[in-house]
Protein backbone atom coordinates (compact mmCIF):
# COMPACT_ATOMS: atom_id res chain seq x y z
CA UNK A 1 17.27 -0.26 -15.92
CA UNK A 2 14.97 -2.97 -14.20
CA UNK A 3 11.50 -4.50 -15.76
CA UNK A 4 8.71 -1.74 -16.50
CA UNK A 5 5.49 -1.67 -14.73
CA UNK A 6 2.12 0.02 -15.38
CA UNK A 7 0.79 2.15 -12.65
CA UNK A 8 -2.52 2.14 -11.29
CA UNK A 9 -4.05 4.29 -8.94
CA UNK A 10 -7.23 5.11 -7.59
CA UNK A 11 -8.20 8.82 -8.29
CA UNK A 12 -9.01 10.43 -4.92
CA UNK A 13 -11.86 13.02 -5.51
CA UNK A 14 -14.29 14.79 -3.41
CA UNK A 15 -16.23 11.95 -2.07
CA UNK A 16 -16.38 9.65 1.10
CA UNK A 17 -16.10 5.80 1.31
CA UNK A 18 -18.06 2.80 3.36
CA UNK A 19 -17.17 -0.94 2.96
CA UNK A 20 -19.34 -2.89 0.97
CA UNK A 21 -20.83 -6.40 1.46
CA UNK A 22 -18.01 -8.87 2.93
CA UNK A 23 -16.76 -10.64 -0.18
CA UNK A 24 -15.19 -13.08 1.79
CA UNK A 25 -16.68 -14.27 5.17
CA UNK A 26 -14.95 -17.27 7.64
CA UNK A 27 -16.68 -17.36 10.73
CA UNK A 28 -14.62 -19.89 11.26
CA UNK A 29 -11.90 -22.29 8.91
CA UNK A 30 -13.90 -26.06 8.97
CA UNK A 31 -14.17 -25.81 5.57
CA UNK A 32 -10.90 -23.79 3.09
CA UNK A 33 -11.88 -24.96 -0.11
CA UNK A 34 -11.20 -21.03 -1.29
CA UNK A 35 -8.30 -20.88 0.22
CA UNK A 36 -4.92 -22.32 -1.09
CA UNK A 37 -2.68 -23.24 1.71
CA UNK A 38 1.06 -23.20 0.99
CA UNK A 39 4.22 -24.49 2.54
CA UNK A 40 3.15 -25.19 6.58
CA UNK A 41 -0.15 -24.05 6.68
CA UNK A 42 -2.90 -26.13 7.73
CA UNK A 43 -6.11 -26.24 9.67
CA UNK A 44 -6.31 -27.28 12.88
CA UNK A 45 -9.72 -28.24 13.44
CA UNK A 46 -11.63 -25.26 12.87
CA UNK A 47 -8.79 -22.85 12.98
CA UNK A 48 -6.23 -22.14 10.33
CA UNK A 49 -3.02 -22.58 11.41
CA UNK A 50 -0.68 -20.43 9.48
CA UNK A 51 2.98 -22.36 11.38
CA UNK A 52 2.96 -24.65 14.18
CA UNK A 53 5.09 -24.06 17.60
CA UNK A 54 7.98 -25.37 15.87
CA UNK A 55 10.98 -23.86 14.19
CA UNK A 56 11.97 -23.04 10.84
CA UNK A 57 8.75 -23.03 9.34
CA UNK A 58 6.66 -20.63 6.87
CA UNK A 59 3.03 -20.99 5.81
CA UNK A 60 0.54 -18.69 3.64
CA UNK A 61 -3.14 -19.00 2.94
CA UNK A 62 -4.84 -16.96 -0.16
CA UNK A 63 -8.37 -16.69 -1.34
CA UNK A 64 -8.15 -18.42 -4.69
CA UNK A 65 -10.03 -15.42 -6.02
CA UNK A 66 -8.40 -11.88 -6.88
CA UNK A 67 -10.26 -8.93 -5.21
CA UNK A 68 -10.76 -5.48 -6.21
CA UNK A 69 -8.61 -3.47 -2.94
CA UNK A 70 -7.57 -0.64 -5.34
CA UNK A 71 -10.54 1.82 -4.87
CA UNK A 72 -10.59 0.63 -1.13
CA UNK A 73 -11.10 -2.07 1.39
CA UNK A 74 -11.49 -3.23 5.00
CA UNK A 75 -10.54 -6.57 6.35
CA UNK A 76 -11.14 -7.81 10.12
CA UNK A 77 -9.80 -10.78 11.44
CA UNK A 78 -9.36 -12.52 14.89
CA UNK A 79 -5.80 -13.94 15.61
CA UNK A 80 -4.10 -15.81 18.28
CA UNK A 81 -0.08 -16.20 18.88
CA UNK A 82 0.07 -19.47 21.52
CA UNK A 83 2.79 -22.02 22.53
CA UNK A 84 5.92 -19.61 22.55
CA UNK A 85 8.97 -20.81 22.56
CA UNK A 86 12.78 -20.90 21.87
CA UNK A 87 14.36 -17.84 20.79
CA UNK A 88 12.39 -14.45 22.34
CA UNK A 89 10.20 -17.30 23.81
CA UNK A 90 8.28 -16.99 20.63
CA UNK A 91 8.59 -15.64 17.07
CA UNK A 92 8.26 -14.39 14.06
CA UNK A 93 5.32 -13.00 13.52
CA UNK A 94 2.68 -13.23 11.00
CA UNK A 95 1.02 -10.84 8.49
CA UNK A 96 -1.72 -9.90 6.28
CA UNK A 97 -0.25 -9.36 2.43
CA UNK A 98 -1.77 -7.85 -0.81
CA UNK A 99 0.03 -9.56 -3.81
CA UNK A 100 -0.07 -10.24 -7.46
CA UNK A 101 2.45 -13.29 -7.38
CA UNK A 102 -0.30 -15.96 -7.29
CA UNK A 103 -1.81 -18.19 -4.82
CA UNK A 104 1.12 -20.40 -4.53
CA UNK A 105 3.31 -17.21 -3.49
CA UNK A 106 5.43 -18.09 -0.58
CA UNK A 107 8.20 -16.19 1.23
CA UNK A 108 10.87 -17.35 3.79
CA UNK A 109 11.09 -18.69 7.60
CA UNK A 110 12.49 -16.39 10.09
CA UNK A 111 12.78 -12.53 10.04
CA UNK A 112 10.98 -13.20 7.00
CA UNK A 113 7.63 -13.19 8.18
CA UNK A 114 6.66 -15.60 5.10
CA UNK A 115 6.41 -13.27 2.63
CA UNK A 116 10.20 -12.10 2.39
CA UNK A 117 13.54 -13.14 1.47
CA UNK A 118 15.37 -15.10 4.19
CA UNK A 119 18.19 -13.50 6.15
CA UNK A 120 21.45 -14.66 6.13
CA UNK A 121 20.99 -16.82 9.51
CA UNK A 122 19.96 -20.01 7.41
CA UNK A 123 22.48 -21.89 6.22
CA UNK A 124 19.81 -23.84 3.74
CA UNK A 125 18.61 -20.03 2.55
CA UNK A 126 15.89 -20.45 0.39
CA UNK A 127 15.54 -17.69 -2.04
CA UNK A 128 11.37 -17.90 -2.07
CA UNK A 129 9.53 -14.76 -1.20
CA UNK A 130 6.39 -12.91 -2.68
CA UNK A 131 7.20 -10.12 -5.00
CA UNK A 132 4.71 -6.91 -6.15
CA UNK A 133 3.47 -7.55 -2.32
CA UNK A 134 2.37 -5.18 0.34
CA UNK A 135 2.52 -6.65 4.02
CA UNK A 136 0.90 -5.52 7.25
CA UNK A 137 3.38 -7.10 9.46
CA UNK A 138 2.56 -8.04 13.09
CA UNK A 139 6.23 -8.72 14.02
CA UNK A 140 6.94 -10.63 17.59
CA UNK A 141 10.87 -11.32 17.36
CA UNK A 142 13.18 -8.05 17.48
CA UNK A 143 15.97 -9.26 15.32
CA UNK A 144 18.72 -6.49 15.72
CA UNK A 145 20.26 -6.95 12.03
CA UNK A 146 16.73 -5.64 11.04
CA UNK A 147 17.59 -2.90 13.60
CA UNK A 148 13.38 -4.14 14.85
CA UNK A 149 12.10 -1.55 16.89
CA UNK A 150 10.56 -4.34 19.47
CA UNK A 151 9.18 -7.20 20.02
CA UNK A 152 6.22 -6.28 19.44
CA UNK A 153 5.08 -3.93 16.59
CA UNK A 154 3.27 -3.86 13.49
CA UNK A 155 4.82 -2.37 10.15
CA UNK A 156 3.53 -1.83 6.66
CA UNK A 157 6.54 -3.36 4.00
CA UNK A 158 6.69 -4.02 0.60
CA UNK A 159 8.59 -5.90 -2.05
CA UNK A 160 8.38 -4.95 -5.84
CA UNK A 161 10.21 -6.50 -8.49
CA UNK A 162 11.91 -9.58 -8.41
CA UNK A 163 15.94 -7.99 -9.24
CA UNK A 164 15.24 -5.58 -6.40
CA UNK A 165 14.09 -8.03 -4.05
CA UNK A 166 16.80 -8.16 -0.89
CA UNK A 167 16.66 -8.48 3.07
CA UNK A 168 15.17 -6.91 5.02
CA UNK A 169 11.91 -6.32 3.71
CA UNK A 170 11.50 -2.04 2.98
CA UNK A 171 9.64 -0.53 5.66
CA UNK A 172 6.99 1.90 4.60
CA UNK A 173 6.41 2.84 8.40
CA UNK A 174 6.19 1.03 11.45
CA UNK A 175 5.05 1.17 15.46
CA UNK A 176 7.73 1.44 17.94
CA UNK A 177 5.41 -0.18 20.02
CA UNK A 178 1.84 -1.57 20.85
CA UNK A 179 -0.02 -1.02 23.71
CA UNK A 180 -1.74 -4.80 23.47
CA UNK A 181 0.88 -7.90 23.53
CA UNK A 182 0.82 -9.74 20.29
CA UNK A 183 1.68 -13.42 21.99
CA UNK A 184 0.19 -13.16 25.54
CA UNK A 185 -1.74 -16.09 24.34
CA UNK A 186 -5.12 -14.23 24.06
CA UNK A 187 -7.76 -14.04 21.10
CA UNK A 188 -7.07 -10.60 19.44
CA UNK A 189 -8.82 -8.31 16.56
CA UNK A 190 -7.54 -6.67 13.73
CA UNK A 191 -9.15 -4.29 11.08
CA UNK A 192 -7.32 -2.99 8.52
CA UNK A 193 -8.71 -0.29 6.42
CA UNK A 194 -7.72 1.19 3.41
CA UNK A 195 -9.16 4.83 2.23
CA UNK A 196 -7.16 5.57 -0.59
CA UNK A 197 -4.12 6.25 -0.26
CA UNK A 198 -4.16 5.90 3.24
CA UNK A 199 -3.32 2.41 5.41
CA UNK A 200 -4.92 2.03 9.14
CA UNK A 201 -4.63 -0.63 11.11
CA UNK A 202 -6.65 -0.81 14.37
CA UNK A 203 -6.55 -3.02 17.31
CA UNK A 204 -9.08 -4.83 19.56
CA UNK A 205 -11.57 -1.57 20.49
CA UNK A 206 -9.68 1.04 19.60
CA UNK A 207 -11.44 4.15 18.30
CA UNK A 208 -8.04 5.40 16.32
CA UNK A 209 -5.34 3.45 14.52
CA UNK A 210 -2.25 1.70 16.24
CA UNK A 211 -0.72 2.30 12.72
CA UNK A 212 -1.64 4.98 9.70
CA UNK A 213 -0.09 5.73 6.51
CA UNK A 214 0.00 7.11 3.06
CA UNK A 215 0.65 3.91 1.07
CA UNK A 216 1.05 3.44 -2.99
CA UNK A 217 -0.34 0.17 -3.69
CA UNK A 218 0.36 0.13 -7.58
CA UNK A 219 2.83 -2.43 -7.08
CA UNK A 220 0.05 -5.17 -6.06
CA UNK A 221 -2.79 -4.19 -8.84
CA UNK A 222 -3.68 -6.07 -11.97
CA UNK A 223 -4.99 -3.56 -14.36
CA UNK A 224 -8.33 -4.09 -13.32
CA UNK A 225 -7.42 -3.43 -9.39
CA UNK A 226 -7.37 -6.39 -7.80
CA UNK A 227 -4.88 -8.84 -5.78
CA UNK A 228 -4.76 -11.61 -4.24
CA UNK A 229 -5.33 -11.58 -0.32
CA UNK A 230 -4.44 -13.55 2.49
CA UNK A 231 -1.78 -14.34 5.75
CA UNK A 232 1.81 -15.61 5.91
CA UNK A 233 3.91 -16.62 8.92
CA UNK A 234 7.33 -18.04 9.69
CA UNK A 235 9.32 -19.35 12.58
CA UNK A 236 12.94 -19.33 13.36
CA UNK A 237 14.83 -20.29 16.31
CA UNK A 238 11.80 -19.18 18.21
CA UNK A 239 8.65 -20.11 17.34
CA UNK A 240 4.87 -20.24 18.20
CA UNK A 241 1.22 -21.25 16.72
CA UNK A 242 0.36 -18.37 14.58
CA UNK A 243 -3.55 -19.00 14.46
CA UNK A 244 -6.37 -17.05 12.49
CA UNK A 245 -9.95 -17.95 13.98
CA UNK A 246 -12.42 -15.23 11.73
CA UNK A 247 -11.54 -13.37 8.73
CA UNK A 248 -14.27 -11.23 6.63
CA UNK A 249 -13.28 -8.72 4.08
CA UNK A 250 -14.99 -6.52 1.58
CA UNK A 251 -14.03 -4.25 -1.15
CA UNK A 252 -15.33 -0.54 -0.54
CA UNK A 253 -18.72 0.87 -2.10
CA UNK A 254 -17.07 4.32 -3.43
CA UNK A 255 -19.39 7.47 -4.30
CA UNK A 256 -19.56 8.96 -7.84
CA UNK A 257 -16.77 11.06 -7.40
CA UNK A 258 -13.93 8.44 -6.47
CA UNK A 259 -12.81 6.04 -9.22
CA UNK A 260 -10.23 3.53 -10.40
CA UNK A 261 -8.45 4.86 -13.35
CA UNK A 262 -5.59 3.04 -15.22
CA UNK A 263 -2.65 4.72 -16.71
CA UNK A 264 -1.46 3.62 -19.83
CA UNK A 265 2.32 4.98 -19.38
CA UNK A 266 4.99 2.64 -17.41
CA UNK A 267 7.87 3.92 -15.91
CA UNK A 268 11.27 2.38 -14.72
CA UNK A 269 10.36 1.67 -10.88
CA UNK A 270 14.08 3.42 -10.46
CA UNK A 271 12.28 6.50 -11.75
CA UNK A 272 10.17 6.82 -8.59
CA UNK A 273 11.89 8.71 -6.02
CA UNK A 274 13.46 6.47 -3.42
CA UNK A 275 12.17 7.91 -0.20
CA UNK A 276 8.22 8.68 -1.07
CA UNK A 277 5.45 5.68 -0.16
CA UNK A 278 3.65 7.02 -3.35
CA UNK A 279 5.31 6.49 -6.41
CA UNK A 280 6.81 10.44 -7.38
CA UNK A 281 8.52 10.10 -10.54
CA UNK A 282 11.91 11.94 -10.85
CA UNK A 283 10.82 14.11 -13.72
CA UNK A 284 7.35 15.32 -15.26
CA UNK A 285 6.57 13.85 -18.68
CA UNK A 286 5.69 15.52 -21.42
CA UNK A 287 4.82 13.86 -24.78
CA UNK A 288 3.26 15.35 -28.29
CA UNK A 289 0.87 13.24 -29.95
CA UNK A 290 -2.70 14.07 -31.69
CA UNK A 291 -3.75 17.19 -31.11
CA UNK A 292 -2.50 17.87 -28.00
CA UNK A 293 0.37 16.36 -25.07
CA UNK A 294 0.07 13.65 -22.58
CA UNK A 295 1.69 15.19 -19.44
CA UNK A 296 3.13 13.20 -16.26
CA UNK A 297 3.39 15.83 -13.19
CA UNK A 298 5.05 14.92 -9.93
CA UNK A 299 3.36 16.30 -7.05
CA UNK A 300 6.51 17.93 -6.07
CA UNK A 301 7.86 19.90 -8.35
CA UNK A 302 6.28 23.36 -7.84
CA UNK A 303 5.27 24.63 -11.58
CA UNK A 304 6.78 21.85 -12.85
CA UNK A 305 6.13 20.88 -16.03
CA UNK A 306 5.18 23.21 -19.03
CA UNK A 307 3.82 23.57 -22.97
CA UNK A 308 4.31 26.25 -25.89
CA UNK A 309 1.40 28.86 -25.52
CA UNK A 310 -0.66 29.05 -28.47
CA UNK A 311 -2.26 32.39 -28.04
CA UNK A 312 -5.76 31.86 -30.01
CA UNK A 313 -6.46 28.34 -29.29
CA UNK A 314 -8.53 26.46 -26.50
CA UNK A 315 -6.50 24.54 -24.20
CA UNK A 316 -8.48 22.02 -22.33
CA UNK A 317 -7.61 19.07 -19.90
CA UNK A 318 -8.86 15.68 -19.95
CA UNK A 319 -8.45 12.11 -18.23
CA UNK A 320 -7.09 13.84 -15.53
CA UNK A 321 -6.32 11.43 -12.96
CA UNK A 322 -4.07 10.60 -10.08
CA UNK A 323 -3.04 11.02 -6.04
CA UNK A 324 -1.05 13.63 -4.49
CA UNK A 325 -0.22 14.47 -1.01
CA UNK A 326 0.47 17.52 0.41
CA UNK A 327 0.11 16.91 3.72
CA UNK A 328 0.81 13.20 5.60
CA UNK A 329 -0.28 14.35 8.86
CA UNK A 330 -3.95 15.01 7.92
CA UNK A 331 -7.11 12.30 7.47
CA UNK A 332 -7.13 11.16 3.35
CA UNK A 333 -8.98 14.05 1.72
CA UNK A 334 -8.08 16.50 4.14
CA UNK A 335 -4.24 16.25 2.78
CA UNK A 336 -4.48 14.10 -0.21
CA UNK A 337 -6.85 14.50 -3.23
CA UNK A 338 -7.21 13.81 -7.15
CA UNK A 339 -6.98 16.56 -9.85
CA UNK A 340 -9.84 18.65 -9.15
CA UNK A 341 -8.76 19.11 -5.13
CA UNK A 342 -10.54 18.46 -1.62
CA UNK A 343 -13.57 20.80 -0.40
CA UNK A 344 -11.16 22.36 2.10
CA UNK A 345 -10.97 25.88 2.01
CA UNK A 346 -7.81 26.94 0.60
CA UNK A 347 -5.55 29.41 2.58
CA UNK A 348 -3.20 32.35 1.08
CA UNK A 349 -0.19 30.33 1.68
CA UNK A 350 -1.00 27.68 -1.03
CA UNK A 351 -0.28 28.70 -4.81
CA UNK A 352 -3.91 29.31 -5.72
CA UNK A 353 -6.16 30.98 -3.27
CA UNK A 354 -9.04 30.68 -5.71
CA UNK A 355 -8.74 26.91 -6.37
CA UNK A 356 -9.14 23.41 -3.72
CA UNK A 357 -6.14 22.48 -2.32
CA UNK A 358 -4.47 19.92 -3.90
CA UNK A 359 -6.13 20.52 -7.44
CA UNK A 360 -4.40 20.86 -10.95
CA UNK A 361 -4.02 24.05 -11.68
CA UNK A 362 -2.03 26.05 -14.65
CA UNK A 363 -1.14 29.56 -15.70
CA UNK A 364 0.70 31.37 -18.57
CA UNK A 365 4.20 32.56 -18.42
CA UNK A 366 6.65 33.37 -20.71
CA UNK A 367 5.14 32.10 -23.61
CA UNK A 368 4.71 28.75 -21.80
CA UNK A 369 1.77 26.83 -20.20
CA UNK A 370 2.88 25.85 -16.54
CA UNK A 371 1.01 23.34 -14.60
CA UNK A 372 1.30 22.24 -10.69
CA UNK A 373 -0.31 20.81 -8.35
CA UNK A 374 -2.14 23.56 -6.12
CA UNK A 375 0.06 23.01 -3.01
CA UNK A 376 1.79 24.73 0.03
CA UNK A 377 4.22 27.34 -1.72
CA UNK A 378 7.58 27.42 -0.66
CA UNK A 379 9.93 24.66 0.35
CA UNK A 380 7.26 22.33 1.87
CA UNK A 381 6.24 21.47 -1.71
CA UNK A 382 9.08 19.39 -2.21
CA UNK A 383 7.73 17.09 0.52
CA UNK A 384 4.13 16.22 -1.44
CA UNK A 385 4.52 12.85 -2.96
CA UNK A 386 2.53 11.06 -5.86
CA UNK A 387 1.56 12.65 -9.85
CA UNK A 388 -1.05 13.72 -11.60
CA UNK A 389 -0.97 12.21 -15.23
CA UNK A 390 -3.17 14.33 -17.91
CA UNK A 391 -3.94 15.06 -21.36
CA UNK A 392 -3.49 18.59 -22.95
CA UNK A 393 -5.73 19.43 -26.30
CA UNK A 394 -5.36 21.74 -28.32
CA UNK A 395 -8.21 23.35 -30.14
């Protein structure tokens, strides 16, 4: 079994979001005494230059600072891809990464995008990349061993621990293709957005996202939700300037009813289902201790984890807390919530008509107390992803 890690996540209640103050604010990069600069980054003038136009390079530049991204964030940034050349007439690609390595984390040239592993094209293959990372990737090179969509597409990957680290770089969901071209030479924007537990990405002045997802980023938090923040980029055979001009970025000012929550169980990271961008354990938990149990229940297992009635008694749940998903098509809340559900008005098809959808619910069976998740009945459960991790007491 690999290394344990603790999982963090930010409970998703009944609430709404807006960014905060920018925490970090470069209207332009004259002076980086925040920033570390690794491997080939530099500033040119008053840009930063994350790789030259040349090949076989790899650069990264973090704020020296940690900052708290788990209960939310937004970033903007201006970037500009010039001097293409070589292979594809310019490549790799640059990207925006969440990590908890350090801010000397580096990853490889290439396909690697400076935060992976190198692929098997260098000879010299350096074995740097940035574990417990989460990467918004704005890729410019279609390498066909990565079976790349494009040329030109942006994808959300991630690398967790170091024994499980391999190329390529997982894929938690990508573009086939953007409507603006990454390395036409022009001055872009980017804003990236994080409502938890859901990843946008939006381009120039567009109103919705070029890319949107469900994403767990428990993999990246310290235990008091923060990461380090920051850019890497790598060259190849092709190669171009990978330039940021502006960054600003800001944690999000959360209402009363969203918080960061820390759980104090670790799991195996193999215990996570495989194909689910938040962490789903395979099995719930249950554990006796005190007066009570500590219970771990997977958002997809329908009824899925259970107690010894004890006719008499109070049962009551605490430190409820948690994400689940029940449906990855819809807008945060409206198909992901915390424990005590979304304001949505339930429908007959889910298992509860009288309770939110998505909240913790329970009923007595058989001489057992079940617990689920109030879902979609049926075989669409199996699809929701994440847990809700609780205490049971007794009294």
């Amino acid at each position: 079994m690999g290394t344990r890690r603790s999982l963090i996540f930010a409970a998703l209640l009944l609430g709404w979001a807006v960014a905060g103050a920018a925490a970090i604010r470069f209207e332009d990069f004259a002076s980086v005494r925040d920033l570390s600069l690794v491997g080939d980054a530099k500033v040119n003038g008053a840009t930063l230059r994350l790789t030259p136009a040349e090949g076989n390079r790899a650069g990264a530049a973090w704020f020296r600072k940690k900052q708290p991204v788990g209960s939310g964030f937004e970033t903007t940034f201006q970037f500009q891809l010039t001097d293409a050349g070589g292979m594809g007439h310019g490549a790799d690609g640059f990207a925006f990464v969440l990590q908890n390595s350090g801010p000397e984390a580096l990853g490889g040239r290439g396909s690697a995008g400076g935060f992976a592993v190198e692929d098997h094209a260098f000879h010299d293959r350096r074995k740097s990349f940035v574990p417990w990372s989460i990467a918004v990737f704005f890729d410019t090179f279609r390498n066909r061993g990565e079976q790349d969509p494009s040329n030109n597409y942006v994808a959300f990957c991630t690398y967790g621990k170091p024994s499980d680290t391999h190329w390529p770089a997982p894929r938690l969901a990508f573009t086939r293709k953007l409507r603006i071209r990454l390395k036409d030479q022009k001055v872009h924007t980017a804003r990236i957005r994080f409502q938890p537990p859901v990843l946008s990405v939006f381009l120039d002045d567009a109103s919705t996202p070029a890319l949107e997802s469900v994403v767990d980023l428990s993999i990246v938090l310290d235990r008091e939700g923060a990461a380090w923040v920051g850019f890497t980029a790598s060259t190849g055979g092709g190669y171009e300037n990978h330039d940021i001009l502006k960054w600003s970025f800001g944690g999000t000012s959360v209402s009363s009813s969203m918080s960061m929550v820390s759980s104090s169980i670790t799991f195996h990271t193999s215990a996570c289902l495989p194909d689910r961008n938040l962490c789903t354990p395979e099995n719930a938990v249950v554990e006796r201790g005190g007066t009570g149990y500590h219970v771990i229940l997977p958002g997809n297992l329908e009824w899925g984890a259970s107690i010894p009635d004890t006719p008499g008694k109070t049962v009551a749940l605490t430190n409820a807390h948690g994400i689940v998903c029940w449906d990855l098509k819809a807008r945060a809340s409206d198909g992901c919530s915390g424990p005590s559900g979304n304001a949505t008005p339930v429908g007959a098809r889910f298992l509860a008509a009288d309770s939110p959808a998505g909240a913790l619910i329970m009923r007595t069976r058989e001489g057992h107390i079940w617990f689920s998740v109030n879902g979609l009945s049926g075989v669409e459960f199996r699809n929701n992803q994440g847990f809700y991790e609780f205490d049971v007491e007794i009294k």
